[in-house]
PDB file of N, CA and C in Angstrom:
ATOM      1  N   UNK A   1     -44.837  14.536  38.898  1.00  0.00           N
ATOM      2  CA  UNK A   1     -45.282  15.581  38.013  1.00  0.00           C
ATOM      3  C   UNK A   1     -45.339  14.986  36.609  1.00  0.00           C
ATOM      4  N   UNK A   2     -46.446  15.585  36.019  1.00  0.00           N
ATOM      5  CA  UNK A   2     -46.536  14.926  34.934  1.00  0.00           C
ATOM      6  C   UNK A   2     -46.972  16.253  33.886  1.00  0.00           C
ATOM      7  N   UNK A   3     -46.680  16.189  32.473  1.00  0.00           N
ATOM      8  CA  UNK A   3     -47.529  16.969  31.466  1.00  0.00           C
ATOM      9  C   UNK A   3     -48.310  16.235  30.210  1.00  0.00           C
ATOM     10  N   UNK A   4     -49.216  16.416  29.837  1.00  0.00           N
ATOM     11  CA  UNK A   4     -50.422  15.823  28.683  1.00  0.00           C
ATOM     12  C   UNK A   4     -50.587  14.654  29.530  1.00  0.00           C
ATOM     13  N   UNK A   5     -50.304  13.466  28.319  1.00  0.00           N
ATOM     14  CA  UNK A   5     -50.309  11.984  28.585  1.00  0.00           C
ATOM     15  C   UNK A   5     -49.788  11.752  29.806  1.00  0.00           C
ATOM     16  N   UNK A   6     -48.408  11.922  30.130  1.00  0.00           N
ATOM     17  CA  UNK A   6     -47.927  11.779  31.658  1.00  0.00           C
ATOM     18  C   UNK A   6     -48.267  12.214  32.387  1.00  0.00           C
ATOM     19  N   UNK A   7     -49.589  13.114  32.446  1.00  0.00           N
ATOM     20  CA  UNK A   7     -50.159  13.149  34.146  1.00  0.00           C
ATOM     21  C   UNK A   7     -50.836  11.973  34.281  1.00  0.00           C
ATOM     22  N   UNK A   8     -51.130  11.254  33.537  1.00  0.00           N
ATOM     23  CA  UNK A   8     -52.016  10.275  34.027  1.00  0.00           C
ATOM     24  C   UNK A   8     -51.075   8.650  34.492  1.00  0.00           C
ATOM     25  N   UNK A   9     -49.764   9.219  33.803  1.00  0.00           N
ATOM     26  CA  UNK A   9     -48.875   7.773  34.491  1.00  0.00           C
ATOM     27  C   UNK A   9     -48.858   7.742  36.638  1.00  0.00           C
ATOM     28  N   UNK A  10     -48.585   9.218  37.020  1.00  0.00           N
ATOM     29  CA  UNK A  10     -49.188   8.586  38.527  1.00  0.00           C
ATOM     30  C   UNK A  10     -50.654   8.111  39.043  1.00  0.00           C
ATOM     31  N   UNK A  11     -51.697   8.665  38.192  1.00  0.00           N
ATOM     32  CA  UNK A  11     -52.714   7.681  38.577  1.00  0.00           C
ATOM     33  C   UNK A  11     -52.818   6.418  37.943  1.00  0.00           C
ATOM     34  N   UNK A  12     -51.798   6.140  37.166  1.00  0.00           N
ATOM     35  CA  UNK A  12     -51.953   4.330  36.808  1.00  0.00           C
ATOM     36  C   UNK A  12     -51.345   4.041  37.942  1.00  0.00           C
ATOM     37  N   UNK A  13     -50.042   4.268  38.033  1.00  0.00           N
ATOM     38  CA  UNK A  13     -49.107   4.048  39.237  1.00  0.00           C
ATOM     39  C   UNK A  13     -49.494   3.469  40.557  1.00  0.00           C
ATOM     40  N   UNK A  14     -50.658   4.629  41.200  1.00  0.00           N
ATOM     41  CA  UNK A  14     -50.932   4.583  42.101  1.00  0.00           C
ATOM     42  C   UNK A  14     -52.700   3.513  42.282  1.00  0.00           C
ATOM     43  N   UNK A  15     -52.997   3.380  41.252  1.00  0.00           N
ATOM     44  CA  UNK A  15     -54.417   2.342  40.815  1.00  0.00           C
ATOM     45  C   UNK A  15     -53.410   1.257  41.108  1.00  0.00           C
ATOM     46  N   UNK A  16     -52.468   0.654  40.268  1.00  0.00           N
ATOM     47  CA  UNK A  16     -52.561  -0.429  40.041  1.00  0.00           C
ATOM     48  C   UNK A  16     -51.338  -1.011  40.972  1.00  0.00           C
ATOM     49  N   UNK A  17     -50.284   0.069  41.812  1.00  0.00           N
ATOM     50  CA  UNK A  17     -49.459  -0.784  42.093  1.00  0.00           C
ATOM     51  C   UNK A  17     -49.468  -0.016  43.954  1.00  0.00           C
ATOM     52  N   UNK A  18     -50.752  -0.503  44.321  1.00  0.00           N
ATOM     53  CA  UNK A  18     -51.154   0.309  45.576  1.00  0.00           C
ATOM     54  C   UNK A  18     -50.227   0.499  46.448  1.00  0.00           C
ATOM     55  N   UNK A  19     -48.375   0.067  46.550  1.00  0.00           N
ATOM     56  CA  UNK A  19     -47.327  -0.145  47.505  1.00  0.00           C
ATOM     57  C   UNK A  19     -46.925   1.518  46.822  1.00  0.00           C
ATOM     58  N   UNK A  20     -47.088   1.679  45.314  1.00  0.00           N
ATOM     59  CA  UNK A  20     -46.751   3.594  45.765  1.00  0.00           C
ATOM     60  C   UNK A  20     -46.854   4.179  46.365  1.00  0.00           C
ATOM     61  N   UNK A  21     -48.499   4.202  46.657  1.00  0.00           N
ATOM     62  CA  UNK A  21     -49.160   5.109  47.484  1.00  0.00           C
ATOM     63  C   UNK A  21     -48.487   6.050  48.766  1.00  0.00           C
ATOM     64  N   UNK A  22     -47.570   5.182  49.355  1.00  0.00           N
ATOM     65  CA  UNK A  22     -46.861   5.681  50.846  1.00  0.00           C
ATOM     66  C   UNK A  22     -45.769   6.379  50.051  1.00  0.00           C
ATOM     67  N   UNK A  23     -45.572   6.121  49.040  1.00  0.00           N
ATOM     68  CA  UNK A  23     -44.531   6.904  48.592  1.00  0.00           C
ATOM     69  C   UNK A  23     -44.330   8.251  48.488  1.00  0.00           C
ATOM     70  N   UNK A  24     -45.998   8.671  47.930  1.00  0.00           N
ATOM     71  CA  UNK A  24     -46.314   9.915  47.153  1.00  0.00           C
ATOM     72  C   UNK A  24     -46.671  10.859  48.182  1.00  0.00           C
ATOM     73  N   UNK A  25     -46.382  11.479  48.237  1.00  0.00           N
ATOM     74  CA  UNK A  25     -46.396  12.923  48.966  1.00  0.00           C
ATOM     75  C   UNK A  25     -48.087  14.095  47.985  1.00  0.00           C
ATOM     76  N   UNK A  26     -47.369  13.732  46.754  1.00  0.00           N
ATOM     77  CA  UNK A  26     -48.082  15.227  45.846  1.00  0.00           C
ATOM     78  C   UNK A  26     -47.905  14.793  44.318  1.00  0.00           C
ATOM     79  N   UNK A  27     -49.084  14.874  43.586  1.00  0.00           N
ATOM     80  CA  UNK A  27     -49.027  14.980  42.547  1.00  0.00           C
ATOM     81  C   UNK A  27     -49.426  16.460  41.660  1.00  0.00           C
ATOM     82  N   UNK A  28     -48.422  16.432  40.784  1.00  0.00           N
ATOM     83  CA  UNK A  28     -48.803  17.213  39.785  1.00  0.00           C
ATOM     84  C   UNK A  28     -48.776  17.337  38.283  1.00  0.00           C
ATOM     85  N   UNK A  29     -49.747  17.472  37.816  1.00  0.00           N
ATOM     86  CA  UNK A  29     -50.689  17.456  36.418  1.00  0.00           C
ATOM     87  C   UNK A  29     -50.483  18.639  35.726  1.00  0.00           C
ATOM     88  N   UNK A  30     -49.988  18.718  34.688  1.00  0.00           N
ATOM     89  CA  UNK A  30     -49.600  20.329  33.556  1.00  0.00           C
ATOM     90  C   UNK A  30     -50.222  19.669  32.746  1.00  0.00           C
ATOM     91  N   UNK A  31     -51.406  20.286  32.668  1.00  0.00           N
ATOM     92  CA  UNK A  31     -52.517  20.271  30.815  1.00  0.00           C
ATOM     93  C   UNK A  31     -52.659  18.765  30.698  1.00  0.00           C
ATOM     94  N   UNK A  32     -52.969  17.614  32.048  1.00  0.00           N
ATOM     95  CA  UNK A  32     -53.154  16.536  31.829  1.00  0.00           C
ATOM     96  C   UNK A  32     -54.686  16.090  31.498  1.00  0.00           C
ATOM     97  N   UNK A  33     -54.562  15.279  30.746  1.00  0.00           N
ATOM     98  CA  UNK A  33     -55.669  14.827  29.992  1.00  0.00           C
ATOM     99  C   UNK A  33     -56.305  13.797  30.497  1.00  0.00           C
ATOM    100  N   UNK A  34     -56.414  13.214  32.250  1.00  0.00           N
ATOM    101  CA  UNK A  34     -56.727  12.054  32.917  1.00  0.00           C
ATOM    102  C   UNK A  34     -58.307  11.798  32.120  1.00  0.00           C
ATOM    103  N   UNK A  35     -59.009  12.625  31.760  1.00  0.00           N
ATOM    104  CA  UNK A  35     -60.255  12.253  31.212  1.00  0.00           C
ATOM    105  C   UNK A  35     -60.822  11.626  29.959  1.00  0.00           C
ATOM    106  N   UNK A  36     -59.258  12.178  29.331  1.00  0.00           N
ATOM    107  CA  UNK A  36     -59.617  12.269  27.711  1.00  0.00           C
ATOM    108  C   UNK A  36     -59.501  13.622  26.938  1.00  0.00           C
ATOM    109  N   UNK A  37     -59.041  13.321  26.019  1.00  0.00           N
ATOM    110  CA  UNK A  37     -59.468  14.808  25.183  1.00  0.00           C
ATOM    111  C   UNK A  37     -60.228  14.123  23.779  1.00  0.00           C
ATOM    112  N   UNK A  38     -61.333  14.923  24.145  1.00  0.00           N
ATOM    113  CA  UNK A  38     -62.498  14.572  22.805  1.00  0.00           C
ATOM    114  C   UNK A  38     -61.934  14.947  21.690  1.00  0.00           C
ATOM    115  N   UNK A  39     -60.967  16.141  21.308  1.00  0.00           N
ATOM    116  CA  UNK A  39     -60.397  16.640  20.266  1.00  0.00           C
ATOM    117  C   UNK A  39     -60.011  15.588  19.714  1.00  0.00           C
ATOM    118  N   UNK A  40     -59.015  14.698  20.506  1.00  0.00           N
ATOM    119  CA  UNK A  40     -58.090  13.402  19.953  1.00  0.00           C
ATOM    120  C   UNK A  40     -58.767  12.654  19.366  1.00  0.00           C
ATOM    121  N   UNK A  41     -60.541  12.490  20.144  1.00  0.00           N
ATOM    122  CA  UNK A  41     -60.771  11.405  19.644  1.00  0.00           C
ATOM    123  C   UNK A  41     -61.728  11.784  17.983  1.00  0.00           C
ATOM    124  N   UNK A  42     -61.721  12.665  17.775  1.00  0.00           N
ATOM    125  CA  UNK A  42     -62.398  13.322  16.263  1.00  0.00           C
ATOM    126  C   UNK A  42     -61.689  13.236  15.375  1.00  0.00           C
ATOM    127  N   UNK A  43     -59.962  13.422  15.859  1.00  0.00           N
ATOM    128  CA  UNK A  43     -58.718  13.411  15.271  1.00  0.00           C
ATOM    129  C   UNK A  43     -58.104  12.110  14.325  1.00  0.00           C
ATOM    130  N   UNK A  44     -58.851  10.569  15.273  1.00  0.00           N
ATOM    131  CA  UNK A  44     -57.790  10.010  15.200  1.00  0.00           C
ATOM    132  C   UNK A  44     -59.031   8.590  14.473  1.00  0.00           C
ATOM    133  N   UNK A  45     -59.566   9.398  13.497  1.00  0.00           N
ATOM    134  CA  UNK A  45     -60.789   8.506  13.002  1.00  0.00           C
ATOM    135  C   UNK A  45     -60.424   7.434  11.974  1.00  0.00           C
ATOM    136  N   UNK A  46     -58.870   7.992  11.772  1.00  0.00           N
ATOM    137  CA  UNK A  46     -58.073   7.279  10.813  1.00  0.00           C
ATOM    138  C   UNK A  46     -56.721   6.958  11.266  1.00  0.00           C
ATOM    139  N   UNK A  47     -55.864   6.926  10.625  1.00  0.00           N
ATOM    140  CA  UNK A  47     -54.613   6.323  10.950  1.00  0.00           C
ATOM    141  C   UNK A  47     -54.013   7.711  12.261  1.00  0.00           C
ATOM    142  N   UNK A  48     -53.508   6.861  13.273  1.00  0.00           N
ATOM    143  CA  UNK A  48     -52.830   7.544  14.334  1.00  0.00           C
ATOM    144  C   UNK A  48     -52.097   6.591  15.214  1.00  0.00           C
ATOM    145  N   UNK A  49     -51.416   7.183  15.949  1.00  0.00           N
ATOM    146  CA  UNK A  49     -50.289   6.798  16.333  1.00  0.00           C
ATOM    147  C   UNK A  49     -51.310   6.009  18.054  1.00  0.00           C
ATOM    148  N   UNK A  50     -50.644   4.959  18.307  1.00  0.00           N
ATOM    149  CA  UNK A  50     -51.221   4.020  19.460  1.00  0.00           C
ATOM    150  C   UNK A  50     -51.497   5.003  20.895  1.00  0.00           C
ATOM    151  N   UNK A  51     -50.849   5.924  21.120  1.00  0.00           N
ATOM    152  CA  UNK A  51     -50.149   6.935  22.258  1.00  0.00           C
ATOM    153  C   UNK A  51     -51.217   8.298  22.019  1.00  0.00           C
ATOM    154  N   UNK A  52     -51.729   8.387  20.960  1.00  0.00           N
ATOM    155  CA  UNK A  52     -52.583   9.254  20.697  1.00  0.00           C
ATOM    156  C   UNK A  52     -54.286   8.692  21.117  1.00  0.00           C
ATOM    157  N   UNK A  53     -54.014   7.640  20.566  1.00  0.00           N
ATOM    158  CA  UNK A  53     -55.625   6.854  20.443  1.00  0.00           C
ATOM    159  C   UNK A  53     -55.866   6.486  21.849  1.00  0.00           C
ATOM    160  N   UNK A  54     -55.366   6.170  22.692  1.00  0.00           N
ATOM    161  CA  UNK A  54     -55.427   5.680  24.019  1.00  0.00           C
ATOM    162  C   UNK A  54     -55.704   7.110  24.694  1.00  0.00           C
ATOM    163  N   UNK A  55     -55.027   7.953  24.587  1.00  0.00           N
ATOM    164  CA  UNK A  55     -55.389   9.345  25.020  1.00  0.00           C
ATOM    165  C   UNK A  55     -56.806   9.856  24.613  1.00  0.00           C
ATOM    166  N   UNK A  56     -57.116   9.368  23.656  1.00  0.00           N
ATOM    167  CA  UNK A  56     -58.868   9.897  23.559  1.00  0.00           C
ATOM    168  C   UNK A  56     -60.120   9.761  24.310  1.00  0.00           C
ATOM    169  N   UNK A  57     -60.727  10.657  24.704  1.00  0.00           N
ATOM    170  CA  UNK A  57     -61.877   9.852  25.672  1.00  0.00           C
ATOM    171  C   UNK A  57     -62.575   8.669  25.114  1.00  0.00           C
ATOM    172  N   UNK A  58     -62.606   7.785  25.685  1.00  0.00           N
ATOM    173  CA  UNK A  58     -63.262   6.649  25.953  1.00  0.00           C
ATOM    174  C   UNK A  58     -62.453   5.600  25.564  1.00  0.00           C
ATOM    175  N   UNK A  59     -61.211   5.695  25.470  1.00  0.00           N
ATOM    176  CA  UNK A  59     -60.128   4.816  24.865  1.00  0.00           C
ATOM    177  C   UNK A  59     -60.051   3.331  26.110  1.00  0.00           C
ATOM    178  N   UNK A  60     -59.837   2.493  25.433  1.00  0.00           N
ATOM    179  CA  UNK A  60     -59.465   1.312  26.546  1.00  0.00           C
ATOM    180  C   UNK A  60     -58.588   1.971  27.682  1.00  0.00           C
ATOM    181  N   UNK A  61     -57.661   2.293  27.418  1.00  0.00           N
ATOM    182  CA  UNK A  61     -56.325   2.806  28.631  1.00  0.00           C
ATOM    183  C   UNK A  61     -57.728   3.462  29.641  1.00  0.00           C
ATOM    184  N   UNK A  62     -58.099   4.741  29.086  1.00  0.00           N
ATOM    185  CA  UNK A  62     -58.579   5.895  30.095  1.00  0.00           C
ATOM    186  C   UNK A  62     -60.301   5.142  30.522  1.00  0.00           C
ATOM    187  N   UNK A  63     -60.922   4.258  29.704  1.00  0.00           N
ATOM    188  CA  UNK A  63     -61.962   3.193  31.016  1.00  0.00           C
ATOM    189  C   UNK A  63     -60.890   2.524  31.611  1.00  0.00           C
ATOM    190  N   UNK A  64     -60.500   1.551  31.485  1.00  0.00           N
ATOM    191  CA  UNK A  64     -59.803   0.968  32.782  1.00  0.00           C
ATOM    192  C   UNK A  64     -59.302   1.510  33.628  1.00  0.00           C
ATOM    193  N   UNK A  65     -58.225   3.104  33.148  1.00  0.00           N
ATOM    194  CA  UNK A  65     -57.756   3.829  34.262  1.00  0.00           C
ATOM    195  C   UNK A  65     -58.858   4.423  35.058  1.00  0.00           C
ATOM    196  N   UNK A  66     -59.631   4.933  34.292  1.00  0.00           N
ATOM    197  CA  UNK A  66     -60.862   5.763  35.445  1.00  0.00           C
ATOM    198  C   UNK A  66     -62.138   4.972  36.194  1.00  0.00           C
ATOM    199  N   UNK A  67     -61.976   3.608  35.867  1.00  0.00           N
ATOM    200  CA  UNK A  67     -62.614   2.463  36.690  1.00  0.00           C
ATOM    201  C   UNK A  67     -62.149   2.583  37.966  1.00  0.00           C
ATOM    202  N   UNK A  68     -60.992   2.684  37.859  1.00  0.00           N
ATOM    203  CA  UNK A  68     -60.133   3.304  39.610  1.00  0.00           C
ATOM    204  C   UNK A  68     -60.386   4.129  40.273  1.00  0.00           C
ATOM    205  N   UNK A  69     -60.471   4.859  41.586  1.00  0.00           N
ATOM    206  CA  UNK A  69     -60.317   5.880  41.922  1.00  0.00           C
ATOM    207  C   UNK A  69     -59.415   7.106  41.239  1.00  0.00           C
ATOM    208  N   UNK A  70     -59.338   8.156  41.340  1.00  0.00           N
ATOM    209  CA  UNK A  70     -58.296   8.968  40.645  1.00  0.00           C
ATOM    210  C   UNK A  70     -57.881   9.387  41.868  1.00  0.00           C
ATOM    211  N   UNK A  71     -58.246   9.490  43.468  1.00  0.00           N
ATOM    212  CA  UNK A  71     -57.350   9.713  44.213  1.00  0.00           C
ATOM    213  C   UNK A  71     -57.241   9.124  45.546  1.00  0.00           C
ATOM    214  N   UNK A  72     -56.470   9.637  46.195  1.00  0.00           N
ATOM    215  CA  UNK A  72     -56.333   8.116  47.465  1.00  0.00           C
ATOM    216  C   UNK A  72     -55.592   9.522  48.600  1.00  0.00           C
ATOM    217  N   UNK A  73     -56.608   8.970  49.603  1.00  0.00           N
ATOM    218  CA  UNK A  73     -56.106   9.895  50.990  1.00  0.00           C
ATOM    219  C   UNK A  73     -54.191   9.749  51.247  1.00  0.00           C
ATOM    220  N   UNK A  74     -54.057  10.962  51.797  1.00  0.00           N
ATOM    221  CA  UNK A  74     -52.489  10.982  52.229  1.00  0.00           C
ATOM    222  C   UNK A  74     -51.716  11.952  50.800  1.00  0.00           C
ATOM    223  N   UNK A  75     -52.127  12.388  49.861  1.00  0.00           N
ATOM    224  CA  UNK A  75     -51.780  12.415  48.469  1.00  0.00           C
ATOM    225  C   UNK A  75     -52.197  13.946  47.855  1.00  0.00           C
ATOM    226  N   UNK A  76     -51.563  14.953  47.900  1.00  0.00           N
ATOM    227  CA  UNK A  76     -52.019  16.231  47.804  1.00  0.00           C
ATOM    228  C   UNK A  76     -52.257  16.280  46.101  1.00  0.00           C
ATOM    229  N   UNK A  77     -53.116  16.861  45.625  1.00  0.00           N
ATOM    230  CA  UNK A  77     -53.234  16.526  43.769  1.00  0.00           C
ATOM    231  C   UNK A  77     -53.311  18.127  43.290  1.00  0.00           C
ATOM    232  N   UNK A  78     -52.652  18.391  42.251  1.00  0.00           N
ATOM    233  CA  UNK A  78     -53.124  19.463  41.860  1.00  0.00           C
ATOM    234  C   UNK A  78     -52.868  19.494  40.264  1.00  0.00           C
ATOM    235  N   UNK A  79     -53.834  20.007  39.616  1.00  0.00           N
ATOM    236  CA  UNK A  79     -54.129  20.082  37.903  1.00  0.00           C
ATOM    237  C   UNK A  79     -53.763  21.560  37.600  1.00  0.00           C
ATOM    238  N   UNK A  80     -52.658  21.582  36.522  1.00  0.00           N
ATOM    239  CA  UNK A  80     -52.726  23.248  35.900  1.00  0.00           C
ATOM    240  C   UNK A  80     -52.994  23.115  34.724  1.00  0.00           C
ATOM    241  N   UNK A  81     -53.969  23.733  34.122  1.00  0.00           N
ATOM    242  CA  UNK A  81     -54.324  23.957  32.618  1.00  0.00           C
ATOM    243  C   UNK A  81     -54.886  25.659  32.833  1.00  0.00           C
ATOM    244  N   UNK A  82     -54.963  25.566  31.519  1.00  0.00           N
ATOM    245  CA  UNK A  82     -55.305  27.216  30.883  1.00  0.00           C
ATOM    246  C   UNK A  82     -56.436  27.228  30.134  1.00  0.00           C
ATOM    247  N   UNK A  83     -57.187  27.795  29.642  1.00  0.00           N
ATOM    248  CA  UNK A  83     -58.342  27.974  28.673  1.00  0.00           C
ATOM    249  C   UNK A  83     -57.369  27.944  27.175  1.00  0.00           C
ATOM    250  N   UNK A  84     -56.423  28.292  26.985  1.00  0.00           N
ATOM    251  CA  UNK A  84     -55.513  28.107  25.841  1.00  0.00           C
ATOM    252  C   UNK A  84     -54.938  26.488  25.698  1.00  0.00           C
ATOM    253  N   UNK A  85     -54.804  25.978  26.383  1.00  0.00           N
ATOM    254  CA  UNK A  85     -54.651  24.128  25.913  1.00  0.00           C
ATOM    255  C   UNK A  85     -55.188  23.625  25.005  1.00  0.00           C
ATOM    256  N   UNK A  86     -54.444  23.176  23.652  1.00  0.00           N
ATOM    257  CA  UNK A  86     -55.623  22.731  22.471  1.00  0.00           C
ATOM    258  C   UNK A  86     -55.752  21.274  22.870  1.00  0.00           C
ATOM    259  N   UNK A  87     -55.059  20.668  23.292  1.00  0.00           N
ATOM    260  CA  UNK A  87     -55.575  19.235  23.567  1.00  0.00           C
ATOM    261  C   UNK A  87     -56.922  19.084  24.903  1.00  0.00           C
ATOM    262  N   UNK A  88     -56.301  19.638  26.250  1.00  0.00           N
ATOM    263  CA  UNK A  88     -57.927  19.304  26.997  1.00  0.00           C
ATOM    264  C   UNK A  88     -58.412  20.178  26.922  1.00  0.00           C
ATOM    265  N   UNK A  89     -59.313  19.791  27.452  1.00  0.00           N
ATOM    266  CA  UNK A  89     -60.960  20.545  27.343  1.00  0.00           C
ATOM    267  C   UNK A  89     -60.877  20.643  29.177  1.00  0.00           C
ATOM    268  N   UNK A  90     -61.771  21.605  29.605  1.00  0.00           N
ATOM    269  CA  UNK A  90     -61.884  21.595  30.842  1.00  0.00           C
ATOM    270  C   UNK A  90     -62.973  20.651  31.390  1.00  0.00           C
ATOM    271  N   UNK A  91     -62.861  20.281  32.797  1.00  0.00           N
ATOM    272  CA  UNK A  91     -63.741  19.350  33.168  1.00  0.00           C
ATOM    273  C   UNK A  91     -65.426  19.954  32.989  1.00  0.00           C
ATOM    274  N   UNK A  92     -66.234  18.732  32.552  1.00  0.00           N
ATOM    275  CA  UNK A  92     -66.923  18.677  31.641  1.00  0.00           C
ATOM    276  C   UNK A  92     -68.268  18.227  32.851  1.00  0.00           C
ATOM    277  N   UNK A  93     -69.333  19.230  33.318  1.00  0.00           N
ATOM    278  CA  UNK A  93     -70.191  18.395  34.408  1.00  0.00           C
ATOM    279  C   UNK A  93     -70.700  16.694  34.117  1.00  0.00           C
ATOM    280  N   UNK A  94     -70.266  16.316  35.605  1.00  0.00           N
ATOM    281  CA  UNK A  94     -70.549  15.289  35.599  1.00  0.00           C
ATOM    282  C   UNK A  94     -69.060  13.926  35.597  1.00  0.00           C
ATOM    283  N   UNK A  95     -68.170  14.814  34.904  1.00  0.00           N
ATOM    284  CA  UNK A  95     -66.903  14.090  34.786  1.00  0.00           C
ATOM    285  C   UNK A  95     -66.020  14.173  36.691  1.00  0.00           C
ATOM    286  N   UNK A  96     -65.347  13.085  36.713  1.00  0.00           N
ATOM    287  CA  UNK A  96     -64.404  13.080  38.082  1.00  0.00           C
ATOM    288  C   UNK A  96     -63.166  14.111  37.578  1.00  0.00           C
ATOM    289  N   UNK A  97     -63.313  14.508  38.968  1.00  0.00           N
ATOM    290  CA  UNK A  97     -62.119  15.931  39.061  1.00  0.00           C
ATOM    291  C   UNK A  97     -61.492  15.199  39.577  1.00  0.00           C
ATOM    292  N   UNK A  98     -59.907  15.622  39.427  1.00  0.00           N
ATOM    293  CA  UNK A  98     -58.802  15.080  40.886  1.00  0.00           C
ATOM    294  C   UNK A  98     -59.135  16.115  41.693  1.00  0.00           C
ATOM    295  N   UNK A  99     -59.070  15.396  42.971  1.00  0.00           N
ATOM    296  CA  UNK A  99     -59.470  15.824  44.337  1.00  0.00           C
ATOM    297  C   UNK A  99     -60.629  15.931  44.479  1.00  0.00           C
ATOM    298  N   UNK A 100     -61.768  15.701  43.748  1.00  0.00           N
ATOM    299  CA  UNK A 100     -62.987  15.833  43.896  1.00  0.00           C
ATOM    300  C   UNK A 100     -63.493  14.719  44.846  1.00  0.00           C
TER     301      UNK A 100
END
């Protein structure tokens, strides 16, 4: 389980260190930002913190992470966000859903 930034530490997890995989049963995502949040990246046009900037869409971290699959059979996924989340944005056509 993860919230914001840390939903996206089990899909690094599971990209890059494929011996998780048997591990994981279920993931879960509270207001995770696996895509990016465009907000961040309007935000952070100037001085910001490293943890912020990587969180923005199109940041080095989130291409390399989403070069990966975002999910892998055996692995139940589920995302909770609200229309009230100021950081994400909801998935955006055309963008990868988990479980999609």
């Amino acid at each position: 389980m993860g919230h914001s930034q840390g939903g996206m530490l089990g899909q690094w997890s599971t990209a890059w260190w494929p011996d998780t995989r048997d591990m994981v049963d279920s993931m879960v995502g509270l207001g995770s930002s696996n895509n990016g949040s465009d907000m961040l990246s309007l935000l952070c046009t100037g001085p910001c913190s490293e943890a912020l900037r990587q969180q923005s869409s199109g940041s080095q971290f989130l291409t390399l992470l989403n070069a990966q699959p975002e999910t892998y059979p055996g692995i139940s996924y589920t995302t909770i966000a609200t229309r009230y989340d100021e950081v994400v944005s909801p998935p955006r056509p055309g963008l990868p859903r988990a479980g999609a």
